[in-house]
N, C-alpha and C. Protein backbone atom coordinates (compact mmCIF):
# COMPACT_ATOMS: atom_id res chain seq x y z
N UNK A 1 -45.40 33.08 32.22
CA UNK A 1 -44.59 32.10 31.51
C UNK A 1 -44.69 32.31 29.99
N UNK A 2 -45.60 32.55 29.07
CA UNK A 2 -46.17 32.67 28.05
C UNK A 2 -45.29 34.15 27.53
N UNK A 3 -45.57 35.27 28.27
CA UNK A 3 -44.24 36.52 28.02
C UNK A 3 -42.86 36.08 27.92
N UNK A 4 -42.55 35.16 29.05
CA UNK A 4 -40.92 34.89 28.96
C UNK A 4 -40.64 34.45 27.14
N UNK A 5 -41.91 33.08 27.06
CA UNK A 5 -41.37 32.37 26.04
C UNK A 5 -41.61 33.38 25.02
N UNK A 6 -42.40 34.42 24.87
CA UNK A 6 -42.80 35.03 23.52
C UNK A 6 -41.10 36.15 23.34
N UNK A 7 -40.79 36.50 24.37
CA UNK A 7 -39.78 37.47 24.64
C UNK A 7 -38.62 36.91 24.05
N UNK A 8 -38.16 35.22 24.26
CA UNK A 8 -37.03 34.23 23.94
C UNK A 8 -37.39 34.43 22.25
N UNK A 9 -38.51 34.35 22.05
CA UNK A 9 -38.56 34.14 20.45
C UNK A 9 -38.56 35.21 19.87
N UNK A 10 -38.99 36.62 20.61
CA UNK A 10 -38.54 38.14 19.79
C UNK A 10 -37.15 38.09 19.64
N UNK A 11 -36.20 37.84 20.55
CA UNK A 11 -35.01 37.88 20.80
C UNK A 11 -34.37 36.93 19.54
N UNK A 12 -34.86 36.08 19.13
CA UNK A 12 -34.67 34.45 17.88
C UNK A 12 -35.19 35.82 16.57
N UNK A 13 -36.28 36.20 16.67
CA UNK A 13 -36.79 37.37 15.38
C UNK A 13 -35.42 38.23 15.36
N UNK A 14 -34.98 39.41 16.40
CA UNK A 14 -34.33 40.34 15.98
C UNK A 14 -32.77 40.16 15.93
N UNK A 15 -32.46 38.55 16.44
CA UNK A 15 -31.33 37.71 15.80
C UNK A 15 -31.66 37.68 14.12
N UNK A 16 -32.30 37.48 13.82
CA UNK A 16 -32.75 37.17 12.61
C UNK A 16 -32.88 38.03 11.70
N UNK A 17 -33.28 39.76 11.99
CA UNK A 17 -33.19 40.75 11.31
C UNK A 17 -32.02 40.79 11.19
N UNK A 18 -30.79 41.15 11.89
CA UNK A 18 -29.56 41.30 12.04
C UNK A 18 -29.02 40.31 10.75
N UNK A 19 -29.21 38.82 10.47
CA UNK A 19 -28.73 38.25 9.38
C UNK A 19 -29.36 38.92 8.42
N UNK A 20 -30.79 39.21 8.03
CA UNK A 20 -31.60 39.71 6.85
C UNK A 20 -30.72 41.22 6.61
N UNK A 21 -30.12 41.97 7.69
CA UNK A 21 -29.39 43.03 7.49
C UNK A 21 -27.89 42.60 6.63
N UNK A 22 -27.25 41.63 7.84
CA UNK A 22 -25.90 41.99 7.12
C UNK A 22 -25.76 40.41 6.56
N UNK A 23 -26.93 39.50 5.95
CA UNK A 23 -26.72 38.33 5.65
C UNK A 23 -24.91 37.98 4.48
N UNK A 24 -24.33 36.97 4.32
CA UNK A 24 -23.40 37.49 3.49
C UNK A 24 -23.86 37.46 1.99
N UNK A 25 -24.73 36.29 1.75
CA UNK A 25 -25.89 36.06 0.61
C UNK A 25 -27.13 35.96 0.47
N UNK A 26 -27.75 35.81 -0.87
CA UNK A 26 -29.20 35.77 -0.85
C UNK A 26 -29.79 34.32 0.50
N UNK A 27 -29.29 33.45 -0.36
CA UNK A 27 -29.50 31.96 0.40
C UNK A 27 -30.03 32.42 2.18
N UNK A 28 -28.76 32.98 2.52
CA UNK A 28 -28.89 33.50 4.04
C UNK A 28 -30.00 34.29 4.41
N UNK A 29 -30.13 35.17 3.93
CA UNK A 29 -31.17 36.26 4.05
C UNK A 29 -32.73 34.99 3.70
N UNK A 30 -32.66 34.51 3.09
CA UNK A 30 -33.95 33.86 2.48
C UNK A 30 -34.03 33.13 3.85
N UNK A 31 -33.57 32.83 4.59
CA UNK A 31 -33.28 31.58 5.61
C UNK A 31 -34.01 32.50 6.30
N UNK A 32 -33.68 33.97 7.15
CA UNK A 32 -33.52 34.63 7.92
C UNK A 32 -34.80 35.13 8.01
N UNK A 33 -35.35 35.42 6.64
CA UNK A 33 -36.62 36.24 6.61
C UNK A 33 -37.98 35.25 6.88
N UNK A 34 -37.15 33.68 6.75
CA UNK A 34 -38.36 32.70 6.71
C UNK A 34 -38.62 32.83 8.70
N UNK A 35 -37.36 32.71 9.40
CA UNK A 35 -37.10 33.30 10.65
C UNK A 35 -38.17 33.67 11.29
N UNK A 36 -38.15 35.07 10.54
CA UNK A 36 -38.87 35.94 11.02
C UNK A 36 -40.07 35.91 10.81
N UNK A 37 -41.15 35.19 9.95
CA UNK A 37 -42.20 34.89 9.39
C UNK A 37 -42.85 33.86 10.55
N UNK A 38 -42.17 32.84 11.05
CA UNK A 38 -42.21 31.82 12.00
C UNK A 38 -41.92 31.85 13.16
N UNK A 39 -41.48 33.03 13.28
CA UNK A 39 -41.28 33.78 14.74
C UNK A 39 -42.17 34.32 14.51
N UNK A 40 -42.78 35.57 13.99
CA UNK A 40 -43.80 36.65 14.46
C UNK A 40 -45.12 35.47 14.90
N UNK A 41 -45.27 34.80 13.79
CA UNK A 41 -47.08 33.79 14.25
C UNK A 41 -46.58 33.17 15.52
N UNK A 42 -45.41 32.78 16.00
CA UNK A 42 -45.09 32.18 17.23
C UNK A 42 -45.52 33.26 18.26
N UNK A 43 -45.03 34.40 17.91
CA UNK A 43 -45.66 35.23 18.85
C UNK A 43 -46.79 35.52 19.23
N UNK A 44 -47.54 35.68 18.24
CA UNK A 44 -48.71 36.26 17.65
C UNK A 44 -49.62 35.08 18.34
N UNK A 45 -49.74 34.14 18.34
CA UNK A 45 -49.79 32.99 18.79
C UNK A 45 -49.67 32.67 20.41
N UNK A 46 -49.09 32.95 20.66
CA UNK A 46 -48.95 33.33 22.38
C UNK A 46 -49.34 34.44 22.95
N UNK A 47 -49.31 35.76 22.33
CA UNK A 47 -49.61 36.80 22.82
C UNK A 47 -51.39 36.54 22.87
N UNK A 48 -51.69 35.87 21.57
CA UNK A 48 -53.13 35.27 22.12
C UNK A 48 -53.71 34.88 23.00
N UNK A 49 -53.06 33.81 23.13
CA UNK A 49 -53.41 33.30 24.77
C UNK A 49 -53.54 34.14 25.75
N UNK A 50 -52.08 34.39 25.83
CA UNK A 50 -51.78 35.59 27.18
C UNK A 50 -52.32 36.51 27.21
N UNK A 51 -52.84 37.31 26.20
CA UNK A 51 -54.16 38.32 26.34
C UNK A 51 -55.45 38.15 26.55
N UNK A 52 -55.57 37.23 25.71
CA UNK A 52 -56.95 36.87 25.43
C UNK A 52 -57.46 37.53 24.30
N UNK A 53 -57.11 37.25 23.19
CA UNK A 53 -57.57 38.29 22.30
C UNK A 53 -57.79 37.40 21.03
N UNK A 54 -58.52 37.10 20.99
CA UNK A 54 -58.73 35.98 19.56
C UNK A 54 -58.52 36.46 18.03
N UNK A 55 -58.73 37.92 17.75
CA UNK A 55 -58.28 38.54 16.72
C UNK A 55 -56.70 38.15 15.83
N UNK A 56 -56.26 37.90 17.35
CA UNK A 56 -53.95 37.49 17.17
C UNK A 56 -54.20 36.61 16.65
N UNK A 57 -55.43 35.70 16.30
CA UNK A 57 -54.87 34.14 15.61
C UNK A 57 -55.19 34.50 14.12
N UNK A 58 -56.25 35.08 14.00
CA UNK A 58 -56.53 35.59 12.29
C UNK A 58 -55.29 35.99 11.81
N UNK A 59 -54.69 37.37 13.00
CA UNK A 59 -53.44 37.79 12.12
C UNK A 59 -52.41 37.09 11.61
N UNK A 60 -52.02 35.97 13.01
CA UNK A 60 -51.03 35.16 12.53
C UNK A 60 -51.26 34.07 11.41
N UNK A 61 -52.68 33.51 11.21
CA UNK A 61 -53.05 33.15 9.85
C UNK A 61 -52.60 33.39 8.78
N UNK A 62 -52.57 35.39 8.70
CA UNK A 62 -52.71 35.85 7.53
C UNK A 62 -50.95 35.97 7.28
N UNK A 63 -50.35 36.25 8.43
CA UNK A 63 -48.83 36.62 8.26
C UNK A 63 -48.09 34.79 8.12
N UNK A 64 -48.53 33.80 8.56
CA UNK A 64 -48.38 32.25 7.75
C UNK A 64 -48.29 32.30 6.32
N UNK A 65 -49.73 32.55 6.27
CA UNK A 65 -50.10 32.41 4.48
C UNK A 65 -49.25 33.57 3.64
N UNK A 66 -48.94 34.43 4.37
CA UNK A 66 -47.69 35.49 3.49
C UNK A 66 -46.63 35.41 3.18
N UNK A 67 -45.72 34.46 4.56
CA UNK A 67 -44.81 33.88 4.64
C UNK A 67 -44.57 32.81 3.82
N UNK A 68 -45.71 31.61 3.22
CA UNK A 68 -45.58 30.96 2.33
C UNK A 68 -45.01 31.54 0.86
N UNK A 69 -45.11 32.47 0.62
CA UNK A 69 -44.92 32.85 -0.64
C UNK A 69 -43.51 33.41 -1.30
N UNK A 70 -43.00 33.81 0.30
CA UNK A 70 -41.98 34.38 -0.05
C UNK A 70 -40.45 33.47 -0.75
N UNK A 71 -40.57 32.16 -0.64
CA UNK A 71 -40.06 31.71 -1.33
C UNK A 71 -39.84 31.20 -2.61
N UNK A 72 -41.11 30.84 -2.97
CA UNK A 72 -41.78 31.23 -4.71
C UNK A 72 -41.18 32.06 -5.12
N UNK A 73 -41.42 33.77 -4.46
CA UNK A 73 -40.87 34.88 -4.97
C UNK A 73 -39.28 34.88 -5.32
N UNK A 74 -38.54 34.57 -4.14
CA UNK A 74 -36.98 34.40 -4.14
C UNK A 74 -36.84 33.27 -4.86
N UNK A 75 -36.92 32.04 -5.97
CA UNK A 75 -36.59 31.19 -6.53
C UNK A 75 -37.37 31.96 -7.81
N UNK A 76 -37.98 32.80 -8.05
CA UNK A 76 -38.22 33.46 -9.33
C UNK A 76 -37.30 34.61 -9.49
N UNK A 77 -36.98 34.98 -8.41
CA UNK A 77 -35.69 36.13 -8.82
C UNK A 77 -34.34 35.24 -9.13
N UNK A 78 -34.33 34.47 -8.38
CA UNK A 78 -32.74 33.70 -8.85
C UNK A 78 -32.64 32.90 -10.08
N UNK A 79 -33.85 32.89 -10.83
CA UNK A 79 -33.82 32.36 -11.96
C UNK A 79 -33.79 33.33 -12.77
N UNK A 80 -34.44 34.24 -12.63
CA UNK A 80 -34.02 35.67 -13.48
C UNK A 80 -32.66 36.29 -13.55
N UNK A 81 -31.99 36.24 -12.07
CA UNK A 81 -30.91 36.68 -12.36
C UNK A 81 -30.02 35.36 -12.79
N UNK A 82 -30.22 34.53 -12.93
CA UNK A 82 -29.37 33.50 -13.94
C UNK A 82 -29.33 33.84 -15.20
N UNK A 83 -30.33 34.06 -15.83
CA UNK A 83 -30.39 34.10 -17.32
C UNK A 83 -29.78 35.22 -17.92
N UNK A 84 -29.65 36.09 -16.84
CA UNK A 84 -28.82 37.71 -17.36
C UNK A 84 -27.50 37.29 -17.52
């Protein structure tokens, strides 16, 4: 059960690359990549369980706390490219 659901949410991730590919704007892509940030620990996160591997929760920790940032980053570029 735990594969099905992790499989439904790869499938939600590489929906999600596909916008980060051909998003039509930044806005979109920013949406898309948050996506994918909240999908992978979803996975990462289950594949835990279902393995048994306690290491998957550190990672998905660390790929959370990475994912936080990336929006900081994208609201400092769009202010930069304003001022040009």
């Amino acid at each position: 059960m735990l594969m099905g659901i992790a499989a439904a949410i790869l499938l939600t991730v590489l929906l999600g690359l596909w916008r980060v590919w051909r998003g039509p704007d930044l806005v979109n892509r920013l949406l898309a990549i948050q996506l994918l940030g909240s999908g992978g620990v979803a996975i990462l996160l289950l594949l835990s369980q279902a393995l048994a591997q306690p290491a998957l929760l550190e990672v998905a920790l660390i790929i959370a706390l990475l994912a936080a940032v990336v929006p900081a980053a994208f609201v400092q570029r769009l202010k930069q490219d304003q001022r040009k």
